[in-house]
Structure formats: C-alpha cells, structure tokens
N, C-alpha and C. Protein backbone atom coordinates (compact mmCIF):
# COMPACT_ATOMS: atom_id res chain seq x y z
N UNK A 1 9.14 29.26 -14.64
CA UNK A 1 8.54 28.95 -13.36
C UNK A 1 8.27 27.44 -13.29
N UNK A 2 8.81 26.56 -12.14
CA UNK A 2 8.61 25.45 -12.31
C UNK A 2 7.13 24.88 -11.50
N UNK A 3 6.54 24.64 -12.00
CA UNK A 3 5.11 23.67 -11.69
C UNK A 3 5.66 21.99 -11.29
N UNK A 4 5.01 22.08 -10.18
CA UNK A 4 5.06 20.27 -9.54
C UNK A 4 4.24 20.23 -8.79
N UNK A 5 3.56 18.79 -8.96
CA UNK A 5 2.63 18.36 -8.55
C UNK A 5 2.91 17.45 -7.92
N UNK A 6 2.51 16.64 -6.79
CA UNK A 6 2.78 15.50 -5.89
C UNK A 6 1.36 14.93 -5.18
N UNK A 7 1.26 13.30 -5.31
CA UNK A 7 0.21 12.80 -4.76
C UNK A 7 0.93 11.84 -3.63
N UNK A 8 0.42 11.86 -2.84
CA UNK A 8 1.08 10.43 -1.96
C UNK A 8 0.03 9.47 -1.92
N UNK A 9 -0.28 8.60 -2.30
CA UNK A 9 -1.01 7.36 -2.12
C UNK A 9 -0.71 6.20 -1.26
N UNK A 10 -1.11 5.76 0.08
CA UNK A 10 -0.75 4.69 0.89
C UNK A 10 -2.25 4.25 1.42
N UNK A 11 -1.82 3.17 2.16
CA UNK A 11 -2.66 2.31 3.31
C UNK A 11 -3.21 3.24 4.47
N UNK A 12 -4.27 2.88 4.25
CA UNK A 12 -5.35 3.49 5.09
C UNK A 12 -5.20 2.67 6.71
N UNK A 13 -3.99 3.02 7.41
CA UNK A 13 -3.61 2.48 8.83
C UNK A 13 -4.86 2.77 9.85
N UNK A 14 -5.13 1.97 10.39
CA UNK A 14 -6.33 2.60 11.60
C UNK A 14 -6.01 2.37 12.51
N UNK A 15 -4.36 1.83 12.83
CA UNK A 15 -4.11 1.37 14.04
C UNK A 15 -2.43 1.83 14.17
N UNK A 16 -2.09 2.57 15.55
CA UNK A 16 -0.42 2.89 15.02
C UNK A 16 0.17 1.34 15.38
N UNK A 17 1.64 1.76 15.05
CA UNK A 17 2.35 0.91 15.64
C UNK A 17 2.55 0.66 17.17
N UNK A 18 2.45 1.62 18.00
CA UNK A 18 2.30 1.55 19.28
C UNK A 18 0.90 1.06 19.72
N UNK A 19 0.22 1.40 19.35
CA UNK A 19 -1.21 0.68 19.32
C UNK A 19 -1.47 -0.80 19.44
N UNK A 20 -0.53 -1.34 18.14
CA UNK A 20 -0.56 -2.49 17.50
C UNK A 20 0.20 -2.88 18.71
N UNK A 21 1.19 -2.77 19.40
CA UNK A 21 1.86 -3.79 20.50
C UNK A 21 1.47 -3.36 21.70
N UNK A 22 0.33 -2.39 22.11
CA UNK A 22 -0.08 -3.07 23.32
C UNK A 22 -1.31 -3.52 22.96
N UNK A 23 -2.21 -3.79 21.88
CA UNK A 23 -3.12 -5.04 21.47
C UNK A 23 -2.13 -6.24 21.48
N UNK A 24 -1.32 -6.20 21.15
CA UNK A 24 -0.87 -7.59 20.97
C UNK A 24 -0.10 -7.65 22.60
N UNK A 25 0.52 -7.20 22.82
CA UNK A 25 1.09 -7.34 24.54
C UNK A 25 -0.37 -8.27 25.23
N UNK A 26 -1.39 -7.07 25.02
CA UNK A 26 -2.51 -7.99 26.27
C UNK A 26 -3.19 -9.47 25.64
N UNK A 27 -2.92 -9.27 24.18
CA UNK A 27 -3.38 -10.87 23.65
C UNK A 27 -2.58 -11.64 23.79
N UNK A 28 -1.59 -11.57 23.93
CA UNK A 28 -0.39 -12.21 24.51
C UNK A 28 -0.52 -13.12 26.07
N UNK A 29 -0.57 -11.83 26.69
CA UNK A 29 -1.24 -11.67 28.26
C UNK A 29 -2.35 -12.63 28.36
N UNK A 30 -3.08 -12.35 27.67
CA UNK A 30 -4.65 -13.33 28.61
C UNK A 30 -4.46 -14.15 27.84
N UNK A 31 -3.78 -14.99 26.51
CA UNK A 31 -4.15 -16.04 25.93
C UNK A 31 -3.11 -17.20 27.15
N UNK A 32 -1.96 -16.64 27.04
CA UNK A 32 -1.17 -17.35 27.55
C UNK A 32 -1.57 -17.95 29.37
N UNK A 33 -1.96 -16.48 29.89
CA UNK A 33 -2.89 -17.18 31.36
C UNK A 33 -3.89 -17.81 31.39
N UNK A 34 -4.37 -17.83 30.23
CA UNK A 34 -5.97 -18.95 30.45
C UNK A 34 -5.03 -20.11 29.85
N UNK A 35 -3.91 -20.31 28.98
CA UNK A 35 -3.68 -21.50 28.57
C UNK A 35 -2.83 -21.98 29.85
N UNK A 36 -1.95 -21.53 30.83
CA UNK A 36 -1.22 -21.84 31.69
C UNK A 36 -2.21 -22.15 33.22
N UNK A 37 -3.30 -21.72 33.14
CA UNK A 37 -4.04 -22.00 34.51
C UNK A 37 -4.68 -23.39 34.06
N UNK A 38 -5.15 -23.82 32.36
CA UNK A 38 -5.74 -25.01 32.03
C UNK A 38 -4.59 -26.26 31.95
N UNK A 39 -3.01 -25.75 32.02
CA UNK A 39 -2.17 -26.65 32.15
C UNK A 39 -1.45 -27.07 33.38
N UNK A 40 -2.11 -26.06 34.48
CA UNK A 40 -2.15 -26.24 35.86
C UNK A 40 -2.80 -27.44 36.60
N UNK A 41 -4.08 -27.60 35.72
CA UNK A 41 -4.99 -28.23 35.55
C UNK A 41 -5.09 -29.71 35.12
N UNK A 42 -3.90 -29.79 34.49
CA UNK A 42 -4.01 -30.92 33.66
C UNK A 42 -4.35 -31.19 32.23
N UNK A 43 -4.99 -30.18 31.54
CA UNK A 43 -4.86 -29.95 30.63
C UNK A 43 -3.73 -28.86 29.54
N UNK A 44 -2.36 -30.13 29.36
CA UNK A 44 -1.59 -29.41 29.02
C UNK A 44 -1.44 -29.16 27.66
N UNK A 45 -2.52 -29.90 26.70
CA UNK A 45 -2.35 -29.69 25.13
C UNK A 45 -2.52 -27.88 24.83
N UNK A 46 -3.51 -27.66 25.55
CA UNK A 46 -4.22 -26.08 25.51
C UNK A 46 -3.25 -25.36 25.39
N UNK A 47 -1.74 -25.46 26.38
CA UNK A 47 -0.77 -24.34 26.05
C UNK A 47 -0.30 -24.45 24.83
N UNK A 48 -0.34 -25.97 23.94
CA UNK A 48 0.03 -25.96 22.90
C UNK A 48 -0.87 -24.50 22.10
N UNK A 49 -2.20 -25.40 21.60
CA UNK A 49 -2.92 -24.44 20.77
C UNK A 49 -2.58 -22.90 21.20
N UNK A 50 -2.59 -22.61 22.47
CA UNK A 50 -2.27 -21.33 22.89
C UNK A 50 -1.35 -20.87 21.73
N UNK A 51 0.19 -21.55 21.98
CA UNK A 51 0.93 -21.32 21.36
C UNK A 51 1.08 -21.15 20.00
N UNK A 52 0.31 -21.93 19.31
CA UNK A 52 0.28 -22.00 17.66
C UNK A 52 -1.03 -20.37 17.44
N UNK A 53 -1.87 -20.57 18.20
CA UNK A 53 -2.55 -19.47 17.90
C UNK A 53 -1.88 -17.99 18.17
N UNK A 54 -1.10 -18.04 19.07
CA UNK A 54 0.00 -17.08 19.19
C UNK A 54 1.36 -16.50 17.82
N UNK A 55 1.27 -17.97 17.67
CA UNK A 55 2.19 -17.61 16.04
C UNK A 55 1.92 -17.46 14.91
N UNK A 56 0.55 -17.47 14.48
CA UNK A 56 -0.50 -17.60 13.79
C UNK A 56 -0.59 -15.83 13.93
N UNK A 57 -1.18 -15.02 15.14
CA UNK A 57 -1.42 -13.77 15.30
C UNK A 57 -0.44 -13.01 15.09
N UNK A 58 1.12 -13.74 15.62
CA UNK A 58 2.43 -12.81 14.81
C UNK A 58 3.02 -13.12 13.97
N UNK A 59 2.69 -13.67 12.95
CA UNK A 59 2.94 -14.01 11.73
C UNK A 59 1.92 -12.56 11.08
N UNK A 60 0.65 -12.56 11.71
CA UNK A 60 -0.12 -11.70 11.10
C UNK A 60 0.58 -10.00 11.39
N UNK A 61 0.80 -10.14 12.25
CA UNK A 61 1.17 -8.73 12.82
C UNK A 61 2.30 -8.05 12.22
N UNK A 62 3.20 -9.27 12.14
CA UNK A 62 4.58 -8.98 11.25
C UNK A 62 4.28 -8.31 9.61
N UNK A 63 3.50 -9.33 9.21
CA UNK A 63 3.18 -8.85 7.81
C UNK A 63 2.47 -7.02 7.76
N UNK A 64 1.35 -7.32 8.68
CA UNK A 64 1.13 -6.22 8.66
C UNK A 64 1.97 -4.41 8.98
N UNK A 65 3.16 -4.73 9.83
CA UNK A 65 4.13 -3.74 10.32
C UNK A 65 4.80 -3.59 9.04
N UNK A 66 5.51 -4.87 8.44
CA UNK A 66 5.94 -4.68 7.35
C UNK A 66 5.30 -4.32 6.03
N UNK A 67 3.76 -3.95 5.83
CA UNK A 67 3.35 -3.29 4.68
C UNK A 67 2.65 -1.72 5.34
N UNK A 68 2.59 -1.96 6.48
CA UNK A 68 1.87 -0.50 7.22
C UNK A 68 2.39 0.93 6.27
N UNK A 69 3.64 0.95 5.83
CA UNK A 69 3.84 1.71 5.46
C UNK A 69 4.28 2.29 3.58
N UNK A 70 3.73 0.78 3.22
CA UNK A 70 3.25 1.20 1.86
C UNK A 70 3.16 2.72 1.19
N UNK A 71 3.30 3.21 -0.07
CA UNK A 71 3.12 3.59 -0.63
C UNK A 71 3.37 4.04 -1.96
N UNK A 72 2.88 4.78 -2.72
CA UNK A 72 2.91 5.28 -4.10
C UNK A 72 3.41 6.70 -3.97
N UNK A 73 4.40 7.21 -4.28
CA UNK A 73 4.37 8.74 -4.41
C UNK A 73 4.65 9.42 -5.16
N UNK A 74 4.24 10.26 -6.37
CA UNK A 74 4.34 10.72 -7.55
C UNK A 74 4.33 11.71 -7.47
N UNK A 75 5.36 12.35 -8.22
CA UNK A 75 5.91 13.50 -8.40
C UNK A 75 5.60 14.25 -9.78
N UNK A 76 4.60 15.55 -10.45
CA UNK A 76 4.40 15.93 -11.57
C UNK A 76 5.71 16.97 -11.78
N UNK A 77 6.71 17.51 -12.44
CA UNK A 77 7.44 18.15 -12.35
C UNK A 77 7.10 18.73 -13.80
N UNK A 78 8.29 19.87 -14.65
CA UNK A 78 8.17 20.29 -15.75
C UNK A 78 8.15 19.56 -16.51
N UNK A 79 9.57 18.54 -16.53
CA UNK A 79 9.63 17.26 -17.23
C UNK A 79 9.68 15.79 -17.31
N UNK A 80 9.05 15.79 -16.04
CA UNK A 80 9.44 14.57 -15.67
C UNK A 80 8.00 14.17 -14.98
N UNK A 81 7.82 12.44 -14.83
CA UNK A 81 6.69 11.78 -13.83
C UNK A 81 7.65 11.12 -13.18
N UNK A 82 7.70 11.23 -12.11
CA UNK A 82 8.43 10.50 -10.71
C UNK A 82 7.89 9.61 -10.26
N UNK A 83 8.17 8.72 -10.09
CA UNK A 83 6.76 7.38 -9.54
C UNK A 83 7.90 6.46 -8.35
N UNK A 84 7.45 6.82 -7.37
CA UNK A 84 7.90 5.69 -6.20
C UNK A 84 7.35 5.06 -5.67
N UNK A 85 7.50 3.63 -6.17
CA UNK A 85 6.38 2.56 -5.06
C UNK A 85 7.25 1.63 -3.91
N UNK A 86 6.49 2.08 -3.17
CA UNK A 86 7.20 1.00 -1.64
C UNK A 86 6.60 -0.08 -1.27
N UNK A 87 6.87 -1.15 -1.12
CA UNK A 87 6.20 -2.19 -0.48
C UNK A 87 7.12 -2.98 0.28
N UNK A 88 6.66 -3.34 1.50
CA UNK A 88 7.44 -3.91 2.03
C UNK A 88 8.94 -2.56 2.42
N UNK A 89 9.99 -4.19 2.18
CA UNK A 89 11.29 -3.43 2.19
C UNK A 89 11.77 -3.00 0.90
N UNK A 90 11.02 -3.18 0.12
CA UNK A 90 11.10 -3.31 -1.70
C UNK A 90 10.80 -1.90 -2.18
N UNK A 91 11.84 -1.08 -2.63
CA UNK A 91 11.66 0.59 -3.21
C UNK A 91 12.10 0.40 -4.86
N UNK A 92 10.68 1.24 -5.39
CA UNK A 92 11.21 1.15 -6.93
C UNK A 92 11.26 2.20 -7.10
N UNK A 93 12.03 2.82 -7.66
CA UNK A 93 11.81 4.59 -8.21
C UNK A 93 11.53 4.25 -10.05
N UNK A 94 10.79 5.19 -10.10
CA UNK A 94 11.08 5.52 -11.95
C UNK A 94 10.63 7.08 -12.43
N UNK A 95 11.47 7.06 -13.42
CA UNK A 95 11.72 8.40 -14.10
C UNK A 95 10.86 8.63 -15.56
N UNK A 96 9.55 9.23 -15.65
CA UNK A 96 9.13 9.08 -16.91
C UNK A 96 8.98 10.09 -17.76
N UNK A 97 9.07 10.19 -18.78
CA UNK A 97 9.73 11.50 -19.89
C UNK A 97 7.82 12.37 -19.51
N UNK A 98 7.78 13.00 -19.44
CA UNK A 98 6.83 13.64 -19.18
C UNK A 98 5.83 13.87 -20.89
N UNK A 99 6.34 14.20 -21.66
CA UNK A 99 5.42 14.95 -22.92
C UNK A 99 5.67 13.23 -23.77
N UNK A 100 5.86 12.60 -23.20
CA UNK A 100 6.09 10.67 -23.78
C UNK A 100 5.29 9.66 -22.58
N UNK A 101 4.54 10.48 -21.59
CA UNK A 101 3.78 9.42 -20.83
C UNK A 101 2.52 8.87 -20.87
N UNK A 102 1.86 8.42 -21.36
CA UNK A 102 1.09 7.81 -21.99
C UNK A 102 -0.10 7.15 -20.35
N UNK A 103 -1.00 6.95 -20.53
CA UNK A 103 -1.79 6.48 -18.84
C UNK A 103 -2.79 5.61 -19.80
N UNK A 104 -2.57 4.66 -19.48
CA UNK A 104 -3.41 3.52 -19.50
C UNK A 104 -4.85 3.62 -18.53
N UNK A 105 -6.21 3.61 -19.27
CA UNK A 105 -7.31 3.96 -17.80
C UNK A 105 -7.18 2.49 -16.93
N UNK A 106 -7.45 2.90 -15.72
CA UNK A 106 -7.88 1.29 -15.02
C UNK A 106 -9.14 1.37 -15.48
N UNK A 107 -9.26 -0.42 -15.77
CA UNK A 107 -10.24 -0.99 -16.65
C UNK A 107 -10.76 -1.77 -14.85
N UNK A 108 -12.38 -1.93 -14.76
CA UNK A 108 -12.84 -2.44 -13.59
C UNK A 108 -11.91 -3.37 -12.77
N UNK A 109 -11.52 -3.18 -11.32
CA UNK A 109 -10.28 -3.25 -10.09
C UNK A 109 -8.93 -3.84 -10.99
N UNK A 110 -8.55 -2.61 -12.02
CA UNK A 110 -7.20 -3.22 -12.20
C UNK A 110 -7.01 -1.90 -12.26
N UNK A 111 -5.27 -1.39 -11.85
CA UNK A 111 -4.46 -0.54 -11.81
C UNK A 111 -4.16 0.36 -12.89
N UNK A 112 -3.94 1.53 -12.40
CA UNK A 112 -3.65 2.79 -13.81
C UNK A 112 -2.12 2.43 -14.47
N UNK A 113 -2.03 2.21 -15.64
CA UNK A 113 -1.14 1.99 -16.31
C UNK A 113 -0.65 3.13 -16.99
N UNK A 114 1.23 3.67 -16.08
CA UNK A 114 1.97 4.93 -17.03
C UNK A 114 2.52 4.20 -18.04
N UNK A 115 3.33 4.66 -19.30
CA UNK A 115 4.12 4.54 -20.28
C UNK A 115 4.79 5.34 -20.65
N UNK A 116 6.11 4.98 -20.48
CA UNK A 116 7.21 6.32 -21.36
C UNK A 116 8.04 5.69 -21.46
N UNK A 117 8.43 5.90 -22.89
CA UNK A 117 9.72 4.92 -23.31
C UNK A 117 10.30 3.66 -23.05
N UNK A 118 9.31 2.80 -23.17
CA UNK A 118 9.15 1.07 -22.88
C UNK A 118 9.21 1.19 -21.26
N UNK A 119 9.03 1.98 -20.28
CA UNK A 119 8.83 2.09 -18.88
C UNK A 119 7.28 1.77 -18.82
N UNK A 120 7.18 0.99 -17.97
CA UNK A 120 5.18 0.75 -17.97
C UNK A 120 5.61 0.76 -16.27
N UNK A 121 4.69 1.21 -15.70
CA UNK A 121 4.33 1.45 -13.43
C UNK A 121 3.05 1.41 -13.98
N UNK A 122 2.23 0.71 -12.72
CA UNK A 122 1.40 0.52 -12.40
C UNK A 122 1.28 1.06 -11.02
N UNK A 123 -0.04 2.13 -10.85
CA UNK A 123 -0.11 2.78 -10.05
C UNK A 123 -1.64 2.81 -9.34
N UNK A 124 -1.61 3.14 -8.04
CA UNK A 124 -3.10 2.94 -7.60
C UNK A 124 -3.88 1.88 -7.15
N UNK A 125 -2.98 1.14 -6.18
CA UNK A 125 -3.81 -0.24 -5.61
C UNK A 125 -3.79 0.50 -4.40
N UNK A 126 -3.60 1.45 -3.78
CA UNK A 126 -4.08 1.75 -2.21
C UNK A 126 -5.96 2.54 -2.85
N UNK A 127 -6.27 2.80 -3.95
CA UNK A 127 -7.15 3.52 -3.77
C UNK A 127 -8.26 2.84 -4.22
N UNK A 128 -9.75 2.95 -3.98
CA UNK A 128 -10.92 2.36 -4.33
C UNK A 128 -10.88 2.77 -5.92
N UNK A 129 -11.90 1.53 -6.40
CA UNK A 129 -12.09 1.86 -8.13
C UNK A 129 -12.69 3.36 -8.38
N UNK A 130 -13.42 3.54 -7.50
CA UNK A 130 -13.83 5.28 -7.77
C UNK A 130 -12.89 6.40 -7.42
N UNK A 131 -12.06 6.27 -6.77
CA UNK A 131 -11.04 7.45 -6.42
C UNK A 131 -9.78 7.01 -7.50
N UNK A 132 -9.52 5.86 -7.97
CA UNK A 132 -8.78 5.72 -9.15
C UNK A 132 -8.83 6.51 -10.45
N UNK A 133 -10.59 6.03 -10.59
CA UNK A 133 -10.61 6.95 -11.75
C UNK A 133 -10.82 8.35 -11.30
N UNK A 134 -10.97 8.87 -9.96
CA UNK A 134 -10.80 10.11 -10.55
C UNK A 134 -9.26 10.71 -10.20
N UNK A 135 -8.61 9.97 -9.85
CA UNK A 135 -6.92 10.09 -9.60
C UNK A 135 -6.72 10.20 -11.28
N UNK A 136 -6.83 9.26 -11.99
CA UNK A 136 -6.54 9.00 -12.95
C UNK A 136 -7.17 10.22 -14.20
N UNK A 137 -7.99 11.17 -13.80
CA UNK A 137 -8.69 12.33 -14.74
C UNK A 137 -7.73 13.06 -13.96
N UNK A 138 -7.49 13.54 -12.65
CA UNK A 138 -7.12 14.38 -11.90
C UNK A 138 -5.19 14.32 -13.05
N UNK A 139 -5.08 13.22 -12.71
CA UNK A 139 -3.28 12.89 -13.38
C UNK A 139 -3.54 13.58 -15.29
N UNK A 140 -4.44 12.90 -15.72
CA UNK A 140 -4.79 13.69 -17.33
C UNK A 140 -4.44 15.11 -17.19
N UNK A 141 -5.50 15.79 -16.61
CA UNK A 141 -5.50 17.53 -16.45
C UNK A 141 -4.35 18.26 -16.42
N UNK A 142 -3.39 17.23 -15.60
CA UNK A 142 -2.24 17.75 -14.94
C UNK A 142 -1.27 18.02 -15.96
N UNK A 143 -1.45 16.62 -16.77
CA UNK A 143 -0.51 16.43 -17.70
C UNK A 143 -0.65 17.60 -18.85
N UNK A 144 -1.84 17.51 -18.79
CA UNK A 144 -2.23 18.64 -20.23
C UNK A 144 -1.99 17.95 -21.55
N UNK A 145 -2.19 19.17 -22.46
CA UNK A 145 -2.35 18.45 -24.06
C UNK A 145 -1.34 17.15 -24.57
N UNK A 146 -0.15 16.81 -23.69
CA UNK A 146 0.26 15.83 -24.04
C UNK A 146 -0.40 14.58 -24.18
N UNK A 147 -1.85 14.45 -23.32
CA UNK A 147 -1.92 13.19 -23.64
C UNK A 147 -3.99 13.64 -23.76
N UNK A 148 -3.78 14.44 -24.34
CA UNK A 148 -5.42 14.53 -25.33
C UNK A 148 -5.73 14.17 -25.61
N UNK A 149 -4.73 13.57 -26.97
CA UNK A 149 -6.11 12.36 -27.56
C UNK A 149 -5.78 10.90 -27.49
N UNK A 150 -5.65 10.49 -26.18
CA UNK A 150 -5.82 9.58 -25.27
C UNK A 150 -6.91 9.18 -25.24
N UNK A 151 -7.19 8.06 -25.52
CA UNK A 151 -8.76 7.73 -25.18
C UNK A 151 -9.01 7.41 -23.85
N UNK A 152 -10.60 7.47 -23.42
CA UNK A 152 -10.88 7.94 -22.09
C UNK A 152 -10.72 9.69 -21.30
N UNK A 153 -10.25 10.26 -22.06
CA UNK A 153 -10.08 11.73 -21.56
C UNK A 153 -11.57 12.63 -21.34
C-alpha cells in the first residue's frame, strides 16, 4: 500500500492578480491627472516625478507578479522526498532517498535543512519560525524511525 504525503508551502497573496491591476490602473489614473493638470499649469517638472514615481510602483508590481506565485512543494512517498522549489521563473526539483534523509532543525529564522546523498534543499522560508518548527516535527513523524536518533526529535 503506498503512503504519500504532500505539503504545499507558498506566499501568503492578499491581493489577486486582477486585483493588483485595477489598483494599479487607478494609481496610474489619478497620479498621472494631478501631474498633467499641474503641467497645464506650468508646472511641468511634476509630470516628471509623476513619472519616475510611476516606475518606481512598476518595478514594484513586476517583482511582486513575478514571485506571487512562489512555492515549496513536497512530496512524502514510500521512497522517496520530492522537494520542488519555485521562485520566480526558476524551478528546482530534487529527489531524496527517503530512509538516507537526514533534516537539519531550523536554528532561530534560518531554514530546515534536508540531506540525502550529498543533496542538501533548504526548505521553509514561506513559513513563520513557529510553523517551521512545527512543519519540521510534523516532516520527523512522517518520516518515522529513519531519522530517530536525530537530534532535536
């Protein structure tokens, strides 16, 4: 009987992507009409700043679309630890011998460290230091007697 386990770990989004462009549509909108009625005016530096503050906000926005969808997703299988981290456009997969994986505890805000067969992932930067460690007891249990006398167990 095969047993698997799966966690998905990502970014805590509070905003969709559709969301995100009509906030940015109307900041768009009113920055650019208050800078174009003050260059009506005679004051035409303002559309500048307008402008830089405009590229400044999608510079931000970009970054953010492009990590929105972050994540960690681990796979417990019979024999195997599956570990996929996404960032960005950047996909790593790894394959770790299961009864050879070894978990490093996170030591205060640093990441859970796997090991199997000179493979080291680092796992668990979407989650707070308290849901780490208990990701990280939750991942022990799973594993079972392979990694007992592990210190920290």
């Amino acid at each position: 009987m095969a047993h698997n386990r799966e966690w998905l770990l990502k970014r805590n989004c509070s905003i969709s992507p559709r969301q995100l462009l009509q906030a940015y549509s109307v900041l768009c909108a009113v920055s650019l009409a208050i800078a174009l009625y003050f260059t009506l005016r005679g004051a035409w530096f303002i559309l500048g700043f307008s402008l830089m503050e405009l590229t400044a906000v999608t510079c931000a926005f970009i970054h953010y679309v492009r990590h929105a969808a972050d994540r960690e997703h681990i796979v417990l299988t019979d024999d195997w630890l599956l570990v996929e981290l996404v960032q960005g456009e950047k996909s790593q997969q790894f394959r770790l011998v299961r009864c050879r994986t070894k978990i490093q505890p996170a030591v205060r805000n640093q990441l859970i460290g796997l090991e199997s067969s000179g493979i080291r992932v680092e796992i668990g930067r979407f989650l707070t230091e308290h849901k780490r460690r208990q990701f990280m007891h939750e991942l022990r249990r799973e594993l079972g007697e392979e990694t007992a006398g592990l210190p920290g167990n």
